[in-house]
PDB file of N, CA and C in Angstrom:
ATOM      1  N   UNK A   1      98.772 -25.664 -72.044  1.00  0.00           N
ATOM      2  CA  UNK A   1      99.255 -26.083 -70.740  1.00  0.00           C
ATOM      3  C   UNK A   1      98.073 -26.063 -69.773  1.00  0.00           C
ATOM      4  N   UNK A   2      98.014 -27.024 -68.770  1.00  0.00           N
ATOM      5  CA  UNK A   2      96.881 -27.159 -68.229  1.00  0.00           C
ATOM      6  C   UNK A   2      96.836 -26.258 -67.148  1.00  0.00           C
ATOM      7  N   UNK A   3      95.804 -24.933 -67.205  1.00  0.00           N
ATOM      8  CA  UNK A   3      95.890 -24.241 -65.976  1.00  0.00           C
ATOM      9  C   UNK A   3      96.941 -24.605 -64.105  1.00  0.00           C
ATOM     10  N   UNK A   4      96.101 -25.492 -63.890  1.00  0.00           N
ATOM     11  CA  UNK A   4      96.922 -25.777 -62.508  1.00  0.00           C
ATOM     12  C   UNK A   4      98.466 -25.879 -63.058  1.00  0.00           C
ATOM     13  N   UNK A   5      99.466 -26.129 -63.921  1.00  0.00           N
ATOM     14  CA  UNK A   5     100.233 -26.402 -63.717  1.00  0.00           C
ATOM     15  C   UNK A   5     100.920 -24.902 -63.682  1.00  0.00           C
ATOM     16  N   UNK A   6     100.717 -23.951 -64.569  1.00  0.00           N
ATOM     17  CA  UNK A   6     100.881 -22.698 -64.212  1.00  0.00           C
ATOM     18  C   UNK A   6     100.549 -22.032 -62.102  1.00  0.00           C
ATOM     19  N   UNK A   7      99.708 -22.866 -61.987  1.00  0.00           N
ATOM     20  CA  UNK A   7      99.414 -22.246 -60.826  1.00  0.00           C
ATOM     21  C   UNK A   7     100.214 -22.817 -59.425  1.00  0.00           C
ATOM     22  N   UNK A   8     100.433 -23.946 -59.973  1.00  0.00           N
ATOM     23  CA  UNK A   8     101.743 -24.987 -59.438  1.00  0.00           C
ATOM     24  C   UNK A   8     103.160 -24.196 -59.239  1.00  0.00           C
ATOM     25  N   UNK A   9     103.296 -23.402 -60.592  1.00  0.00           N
ATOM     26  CA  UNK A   9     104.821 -22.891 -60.931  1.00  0.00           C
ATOM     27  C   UNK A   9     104.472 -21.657 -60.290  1.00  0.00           C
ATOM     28  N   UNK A  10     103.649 -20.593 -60.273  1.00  0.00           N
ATOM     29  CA  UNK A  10     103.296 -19.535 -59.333  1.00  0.00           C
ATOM     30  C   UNK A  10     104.018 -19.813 -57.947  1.00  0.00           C
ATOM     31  N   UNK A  11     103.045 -20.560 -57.596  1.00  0.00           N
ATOM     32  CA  UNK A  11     103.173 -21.419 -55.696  1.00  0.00           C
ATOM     33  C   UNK A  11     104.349 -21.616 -55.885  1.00  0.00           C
ATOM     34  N   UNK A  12     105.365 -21.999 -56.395  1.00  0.00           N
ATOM     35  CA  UNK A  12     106.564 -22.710 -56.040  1.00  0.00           C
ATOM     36  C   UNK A  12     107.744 -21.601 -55.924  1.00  0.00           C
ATOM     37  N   UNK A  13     107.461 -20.192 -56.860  1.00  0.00           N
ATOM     38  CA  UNK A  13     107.787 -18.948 -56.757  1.00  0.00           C
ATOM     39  C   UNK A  13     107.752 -18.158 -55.586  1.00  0.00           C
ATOM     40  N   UNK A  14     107.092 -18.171 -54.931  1.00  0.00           N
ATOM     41  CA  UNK A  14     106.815 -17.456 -53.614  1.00  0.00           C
ATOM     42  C   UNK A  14     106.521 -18.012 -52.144  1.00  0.00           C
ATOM     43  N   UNK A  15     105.732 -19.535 -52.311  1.00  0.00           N
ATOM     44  CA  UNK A  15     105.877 -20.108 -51.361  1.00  0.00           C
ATOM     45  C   UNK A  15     107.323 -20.287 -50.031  1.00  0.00           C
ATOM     46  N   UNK A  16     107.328 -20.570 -49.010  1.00  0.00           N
ATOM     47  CA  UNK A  16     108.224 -20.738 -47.768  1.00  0.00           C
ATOM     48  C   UNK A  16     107.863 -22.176 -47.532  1.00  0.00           C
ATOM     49  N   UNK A  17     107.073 -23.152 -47.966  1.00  0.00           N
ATOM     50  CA  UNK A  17     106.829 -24.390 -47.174  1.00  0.00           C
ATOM     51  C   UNK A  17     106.279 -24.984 -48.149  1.00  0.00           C
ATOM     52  N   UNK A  18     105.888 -26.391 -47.792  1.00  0.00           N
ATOM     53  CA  UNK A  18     105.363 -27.211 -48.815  1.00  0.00           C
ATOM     54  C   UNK A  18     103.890 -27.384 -49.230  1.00  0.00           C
ATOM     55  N   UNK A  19     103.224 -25.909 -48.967  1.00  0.00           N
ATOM     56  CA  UNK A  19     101.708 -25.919 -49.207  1.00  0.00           C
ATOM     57  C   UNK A  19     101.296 -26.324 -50.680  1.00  0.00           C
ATOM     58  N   UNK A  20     101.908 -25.591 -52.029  1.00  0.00           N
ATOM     59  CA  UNK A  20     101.784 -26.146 -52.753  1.00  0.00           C
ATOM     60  C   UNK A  20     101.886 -27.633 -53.195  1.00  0.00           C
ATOM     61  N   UNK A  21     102.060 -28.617 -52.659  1.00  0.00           N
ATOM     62  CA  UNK A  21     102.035 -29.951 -52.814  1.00  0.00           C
ATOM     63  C   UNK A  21     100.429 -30.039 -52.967  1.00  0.00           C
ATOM     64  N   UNK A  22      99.474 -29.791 -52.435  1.00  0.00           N
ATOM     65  CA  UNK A  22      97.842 -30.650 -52.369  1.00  0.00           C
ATOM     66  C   UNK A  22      97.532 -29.680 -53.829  1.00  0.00           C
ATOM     67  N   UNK A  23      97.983 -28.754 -54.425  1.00  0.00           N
ATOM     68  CA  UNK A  23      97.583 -28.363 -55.539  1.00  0.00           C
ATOM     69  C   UNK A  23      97.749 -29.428 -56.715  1.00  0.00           C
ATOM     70  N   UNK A  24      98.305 -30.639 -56.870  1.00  0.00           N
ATOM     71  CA  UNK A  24      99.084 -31.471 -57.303  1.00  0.00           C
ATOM     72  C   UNK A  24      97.871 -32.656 -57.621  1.00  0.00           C
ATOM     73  N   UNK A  25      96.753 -32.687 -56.758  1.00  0.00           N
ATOM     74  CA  UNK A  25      95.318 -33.267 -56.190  1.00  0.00           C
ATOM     75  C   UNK A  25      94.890 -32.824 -58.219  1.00  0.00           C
ATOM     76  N   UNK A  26      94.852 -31.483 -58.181  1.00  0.00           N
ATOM     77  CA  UNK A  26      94.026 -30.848 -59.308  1.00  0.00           C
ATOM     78  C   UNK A  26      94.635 -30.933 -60.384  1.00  0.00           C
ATOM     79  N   UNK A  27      95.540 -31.557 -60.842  1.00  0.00           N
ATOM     80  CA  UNK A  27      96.714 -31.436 -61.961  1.00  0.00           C
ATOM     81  C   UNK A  27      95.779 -32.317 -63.113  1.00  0.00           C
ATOM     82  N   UNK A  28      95.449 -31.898 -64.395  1.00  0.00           N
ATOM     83  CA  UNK A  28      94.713 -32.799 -65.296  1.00  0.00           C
ATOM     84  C   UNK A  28      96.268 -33.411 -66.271  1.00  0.00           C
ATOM     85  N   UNK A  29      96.290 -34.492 -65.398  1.00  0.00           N
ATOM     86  CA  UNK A  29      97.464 -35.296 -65.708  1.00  0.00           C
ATOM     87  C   UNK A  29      97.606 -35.608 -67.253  1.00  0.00           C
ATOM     88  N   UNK A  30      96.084 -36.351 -67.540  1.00  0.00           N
ATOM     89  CA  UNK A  30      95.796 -36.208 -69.510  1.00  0.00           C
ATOM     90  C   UNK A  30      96.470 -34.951 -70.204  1.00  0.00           C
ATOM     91  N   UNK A  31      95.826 -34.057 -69.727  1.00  0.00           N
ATOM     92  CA  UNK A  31      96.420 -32.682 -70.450  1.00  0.00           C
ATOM     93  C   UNK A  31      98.108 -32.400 -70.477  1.00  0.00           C
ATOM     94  N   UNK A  32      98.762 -32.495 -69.412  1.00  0.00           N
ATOM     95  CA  UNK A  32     100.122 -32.672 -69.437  1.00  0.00           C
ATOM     96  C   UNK A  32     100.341 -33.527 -70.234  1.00  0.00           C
ATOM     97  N   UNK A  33      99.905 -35.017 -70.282  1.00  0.00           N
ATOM     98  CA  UNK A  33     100.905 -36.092 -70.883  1.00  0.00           C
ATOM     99  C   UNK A  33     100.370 -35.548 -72.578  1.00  0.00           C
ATOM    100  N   UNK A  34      98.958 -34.746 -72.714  1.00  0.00           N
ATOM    101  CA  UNK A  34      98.966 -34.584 -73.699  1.00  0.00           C
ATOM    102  C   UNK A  34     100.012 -33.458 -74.517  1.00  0.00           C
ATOM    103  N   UNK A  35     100.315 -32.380 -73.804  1.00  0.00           N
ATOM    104  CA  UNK A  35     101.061 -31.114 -73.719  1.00  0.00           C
ATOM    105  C   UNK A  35     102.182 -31.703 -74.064  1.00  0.00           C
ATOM    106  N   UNK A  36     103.361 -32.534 -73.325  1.00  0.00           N
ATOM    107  CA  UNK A  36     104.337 -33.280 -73.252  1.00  0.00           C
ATOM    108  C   UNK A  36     104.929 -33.739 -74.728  1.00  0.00           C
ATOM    109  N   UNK A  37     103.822 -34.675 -75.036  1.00  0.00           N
ATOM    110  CA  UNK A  37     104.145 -35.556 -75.939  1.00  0.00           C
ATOM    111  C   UNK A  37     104.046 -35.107 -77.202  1.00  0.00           C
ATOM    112  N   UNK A  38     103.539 -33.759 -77.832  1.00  0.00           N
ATOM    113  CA  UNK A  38     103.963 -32.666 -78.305  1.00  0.00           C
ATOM    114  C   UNK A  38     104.895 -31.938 -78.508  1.00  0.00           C
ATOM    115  N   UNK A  39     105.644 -31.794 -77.426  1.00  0.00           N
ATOM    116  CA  UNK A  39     107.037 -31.243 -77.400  1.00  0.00           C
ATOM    117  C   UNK A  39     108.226 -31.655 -78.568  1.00  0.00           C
ATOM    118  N   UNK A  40     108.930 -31.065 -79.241  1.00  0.00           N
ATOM    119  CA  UNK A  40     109.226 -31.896 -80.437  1.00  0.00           C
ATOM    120  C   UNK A  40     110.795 -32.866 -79.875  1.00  0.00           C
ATOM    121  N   UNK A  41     111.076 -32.711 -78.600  1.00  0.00           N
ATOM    122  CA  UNK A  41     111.986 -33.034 -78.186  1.00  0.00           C
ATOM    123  C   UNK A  41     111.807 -34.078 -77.213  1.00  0.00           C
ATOM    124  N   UNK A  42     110.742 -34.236 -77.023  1.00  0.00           N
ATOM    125  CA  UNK A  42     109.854 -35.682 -76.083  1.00  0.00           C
ATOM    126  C   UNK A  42     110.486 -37.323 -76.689  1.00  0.00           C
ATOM    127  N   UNK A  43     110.176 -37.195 -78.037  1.00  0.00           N
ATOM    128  CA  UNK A  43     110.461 -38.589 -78.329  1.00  0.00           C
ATOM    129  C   UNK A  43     112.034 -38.618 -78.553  1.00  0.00           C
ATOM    130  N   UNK A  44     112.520 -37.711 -78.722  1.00  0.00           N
ATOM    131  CA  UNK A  44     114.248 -38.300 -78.640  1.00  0.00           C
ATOM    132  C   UNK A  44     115.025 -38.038 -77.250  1.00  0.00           C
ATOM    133  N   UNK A  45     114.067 -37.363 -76.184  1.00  0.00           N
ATOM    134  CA  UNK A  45     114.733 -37.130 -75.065  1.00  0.00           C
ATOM    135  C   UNK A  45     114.419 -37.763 -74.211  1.00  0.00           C
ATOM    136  N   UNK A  46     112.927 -37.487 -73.649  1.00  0.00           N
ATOM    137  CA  UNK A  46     112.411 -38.030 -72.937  1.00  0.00           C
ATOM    138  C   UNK A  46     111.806 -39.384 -72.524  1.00  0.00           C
ATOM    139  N   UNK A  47     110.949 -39.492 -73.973  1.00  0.00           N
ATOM    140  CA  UNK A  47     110.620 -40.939 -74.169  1.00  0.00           C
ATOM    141  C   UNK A  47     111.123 -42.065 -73.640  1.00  0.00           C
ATOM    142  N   UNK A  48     112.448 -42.098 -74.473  1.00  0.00           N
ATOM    143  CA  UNK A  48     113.743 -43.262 -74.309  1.00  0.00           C
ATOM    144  C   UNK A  48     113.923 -43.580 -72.762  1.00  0.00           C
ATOM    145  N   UNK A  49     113.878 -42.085 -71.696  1.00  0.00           N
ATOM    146  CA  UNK A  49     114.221 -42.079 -70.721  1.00  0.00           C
ATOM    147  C   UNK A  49     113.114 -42.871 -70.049  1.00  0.00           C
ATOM    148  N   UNK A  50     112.335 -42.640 -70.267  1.00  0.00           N
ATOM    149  CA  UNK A  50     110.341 -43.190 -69.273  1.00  0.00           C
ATOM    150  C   UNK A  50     110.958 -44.580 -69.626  1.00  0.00           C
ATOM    151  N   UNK A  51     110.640 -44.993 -70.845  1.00  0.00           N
ATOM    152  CA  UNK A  51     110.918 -46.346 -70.916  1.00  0.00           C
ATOM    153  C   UNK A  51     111.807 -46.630 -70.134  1.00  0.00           C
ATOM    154  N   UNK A  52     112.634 -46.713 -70.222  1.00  0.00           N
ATOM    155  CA  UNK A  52     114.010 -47.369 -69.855  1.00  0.00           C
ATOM    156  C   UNK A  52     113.634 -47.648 -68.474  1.00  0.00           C
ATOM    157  N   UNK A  53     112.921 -46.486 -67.805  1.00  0.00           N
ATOM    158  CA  UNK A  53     113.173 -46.153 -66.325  1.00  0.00           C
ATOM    159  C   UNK A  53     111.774 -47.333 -66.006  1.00  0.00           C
ATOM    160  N   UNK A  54     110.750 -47.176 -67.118  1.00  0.00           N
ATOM    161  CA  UNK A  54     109.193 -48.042 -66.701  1.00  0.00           C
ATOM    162  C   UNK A  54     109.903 -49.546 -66.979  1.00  0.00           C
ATOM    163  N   UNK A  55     110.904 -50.210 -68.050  1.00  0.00           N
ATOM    164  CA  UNK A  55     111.412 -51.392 -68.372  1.00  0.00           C
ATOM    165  C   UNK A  55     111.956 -52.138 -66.559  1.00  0.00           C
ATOM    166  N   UNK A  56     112.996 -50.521 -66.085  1.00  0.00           N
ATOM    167  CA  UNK A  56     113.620 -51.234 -64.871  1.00  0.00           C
ATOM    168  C   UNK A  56     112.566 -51.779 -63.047  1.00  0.00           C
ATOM    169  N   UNK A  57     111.732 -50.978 -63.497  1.00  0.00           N
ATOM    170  CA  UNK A  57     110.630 -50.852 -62.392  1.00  0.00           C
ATOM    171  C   UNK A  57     109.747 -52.455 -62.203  1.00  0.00           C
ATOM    172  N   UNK A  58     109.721 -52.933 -63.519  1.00  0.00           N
ATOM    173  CA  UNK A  58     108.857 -54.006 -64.032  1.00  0.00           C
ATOM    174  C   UNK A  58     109.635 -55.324 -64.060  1.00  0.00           C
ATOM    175  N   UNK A  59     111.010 -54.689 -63.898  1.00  0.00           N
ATOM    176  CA  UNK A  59     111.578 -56.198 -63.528  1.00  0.00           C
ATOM    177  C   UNK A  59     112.534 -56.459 -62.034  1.00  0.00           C
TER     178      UNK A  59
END
């Protein structure tokens, strides 16, 4: 898991306001989608869902 995102879920624990949002700047997005798509429940859950949702966006 890519450090910041742990540090994301910290901030969101204790924070009062929306400071944690610019932490979001540092997020190594690769590493998530890499983390993600790993998950053994990605391609029958999630997947289907992105698509569907990237299919409706595009038309």
């Amino acid at each position: 898991m890519p450090a910041t995102i742990l540090d994301i879920g910290l901030a969101l624990a204790t924070v009062t306001d929306n400071s944690y949002a610019t932490l979001y700047s540092e997020v190594d997005f690769t590493g998530v989608q890499s983390m993600i798509t790993k998950l053994p429940w990605y391609s029958t859950r999630l997947e289907p869902e992105i698509l569907s949702e990237m299919l409706d966006v595009n038309n």
